[in-house]
C-alpha atoms as a PDB file:
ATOM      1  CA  UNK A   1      20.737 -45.055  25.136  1.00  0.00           C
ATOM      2  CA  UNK A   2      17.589 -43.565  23.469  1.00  0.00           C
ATOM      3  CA  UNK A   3      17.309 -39.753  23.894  1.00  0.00           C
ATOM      4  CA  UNK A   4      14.147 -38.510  25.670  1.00  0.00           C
ATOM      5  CA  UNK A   5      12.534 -35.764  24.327  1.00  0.00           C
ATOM      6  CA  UNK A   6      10.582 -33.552  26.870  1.00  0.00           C
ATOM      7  CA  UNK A   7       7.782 -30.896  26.092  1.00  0.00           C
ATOM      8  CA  UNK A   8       7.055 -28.226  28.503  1.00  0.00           C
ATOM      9  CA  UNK A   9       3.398 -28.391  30.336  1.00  0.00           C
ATOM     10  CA  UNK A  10       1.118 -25.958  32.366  1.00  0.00           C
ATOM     11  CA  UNK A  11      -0.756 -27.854  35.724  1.00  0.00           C
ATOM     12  CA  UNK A  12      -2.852 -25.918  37.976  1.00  0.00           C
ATOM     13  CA  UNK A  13      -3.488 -27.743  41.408  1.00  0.00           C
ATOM     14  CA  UNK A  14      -4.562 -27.051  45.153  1.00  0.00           C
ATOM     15  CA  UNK A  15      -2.314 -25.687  47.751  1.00  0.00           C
ATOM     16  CA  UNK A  16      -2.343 -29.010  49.631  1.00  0.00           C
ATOM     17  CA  UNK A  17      -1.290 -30.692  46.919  1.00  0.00           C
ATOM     18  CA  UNK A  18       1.212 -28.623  46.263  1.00  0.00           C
ATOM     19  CA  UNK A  19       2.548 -28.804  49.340  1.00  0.00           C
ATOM     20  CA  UNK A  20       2.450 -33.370  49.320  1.00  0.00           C
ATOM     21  CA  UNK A  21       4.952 -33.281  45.637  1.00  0.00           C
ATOM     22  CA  UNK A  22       6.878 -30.831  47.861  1.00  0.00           C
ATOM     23  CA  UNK A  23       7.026 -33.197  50.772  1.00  0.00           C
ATOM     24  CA  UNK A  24       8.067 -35.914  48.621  1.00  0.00           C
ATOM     25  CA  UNK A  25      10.441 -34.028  46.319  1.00  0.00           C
ATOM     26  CA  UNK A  26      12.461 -32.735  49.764  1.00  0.00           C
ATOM     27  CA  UNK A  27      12.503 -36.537  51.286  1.00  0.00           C
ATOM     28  CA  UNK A  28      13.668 -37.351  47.824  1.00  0.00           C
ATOM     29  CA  UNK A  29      16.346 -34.891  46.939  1.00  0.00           C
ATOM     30  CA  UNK A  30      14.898 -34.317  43.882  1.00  0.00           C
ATOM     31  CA  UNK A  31      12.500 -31.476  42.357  1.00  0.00           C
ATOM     32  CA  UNK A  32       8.723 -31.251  42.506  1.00  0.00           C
ATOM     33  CA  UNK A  33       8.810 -31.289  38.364  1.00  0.00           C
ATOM     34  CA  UNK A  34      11.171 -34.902  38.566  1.00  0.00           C
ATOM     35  CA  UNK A  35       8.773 -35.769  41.369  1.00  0.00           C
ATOM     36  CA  UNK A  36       5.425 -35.151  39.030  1.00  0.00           C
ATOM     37  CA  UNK A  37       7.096 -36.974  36.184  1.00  0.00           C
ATOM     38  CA  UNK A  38       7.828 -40.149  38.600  1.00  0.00           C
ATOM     39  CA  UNK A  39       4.357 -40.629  39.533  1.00  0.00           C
ATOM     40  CA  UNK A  40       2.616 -40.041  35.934  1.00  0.00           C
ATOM     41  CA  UNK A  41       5.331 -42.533  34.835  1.00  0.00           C
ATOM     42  CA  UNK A  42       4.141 -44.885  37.573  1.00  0.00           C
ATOM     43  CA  UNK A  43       0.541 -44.127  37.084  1.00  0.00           C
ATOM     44  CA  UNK A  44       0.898 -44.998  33.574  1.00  0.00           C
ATOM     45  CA  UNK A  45       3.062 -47.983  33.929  1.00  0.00           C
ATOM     46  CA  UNK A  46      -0.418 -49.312  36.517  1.00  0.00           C
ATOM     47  CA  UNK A  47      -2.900 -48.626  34.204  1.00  0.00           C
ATOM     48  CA  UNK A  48      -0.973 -50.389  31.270  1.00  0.00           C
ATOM     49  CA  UNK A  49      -0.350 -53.446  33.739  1.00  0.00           C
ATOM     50  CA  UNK A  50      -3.412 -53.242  34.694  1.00  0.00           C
ATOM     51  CA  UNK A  51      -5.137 -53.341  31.108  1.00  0.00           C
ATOM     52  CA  UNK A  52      -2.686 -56.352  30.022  1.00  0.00           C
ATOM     53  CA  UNK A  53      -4.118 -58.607  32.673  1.00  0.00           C
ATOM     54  CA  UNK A  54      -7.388 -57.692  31.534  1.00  0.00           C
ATOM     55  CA  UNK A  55      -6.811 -59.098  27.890  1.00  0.00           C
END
């Protein structure tokens, strides 16, 4: 298996949002920083998907 590297970021966001990646993280058993990782990872996955059927 590949090693993944990581780099550390800074993200500044409402309350309320703050409080939904907390929501999910709980129901998930998992942290709010695994939780933000998950959905950019998803997000990004989309758009690529999304720009392949476009070609």
């Amino acid at each position: 298996m590949m090693k993944t590297t990581t780099v550390q970021i800074q993200l500044r966001t409402s309350e309320e949002n703050r409080a939904w990646l907390k929501q999910i993280a709980d129901k998930e058993e998992r942290s709010v920083n695994w939780t933000i990782n998950k959905l950019v990872s998803e997000a990004r996955q989309a758009a690529q998907a999304q720009r392949n059927a476009h070609q």
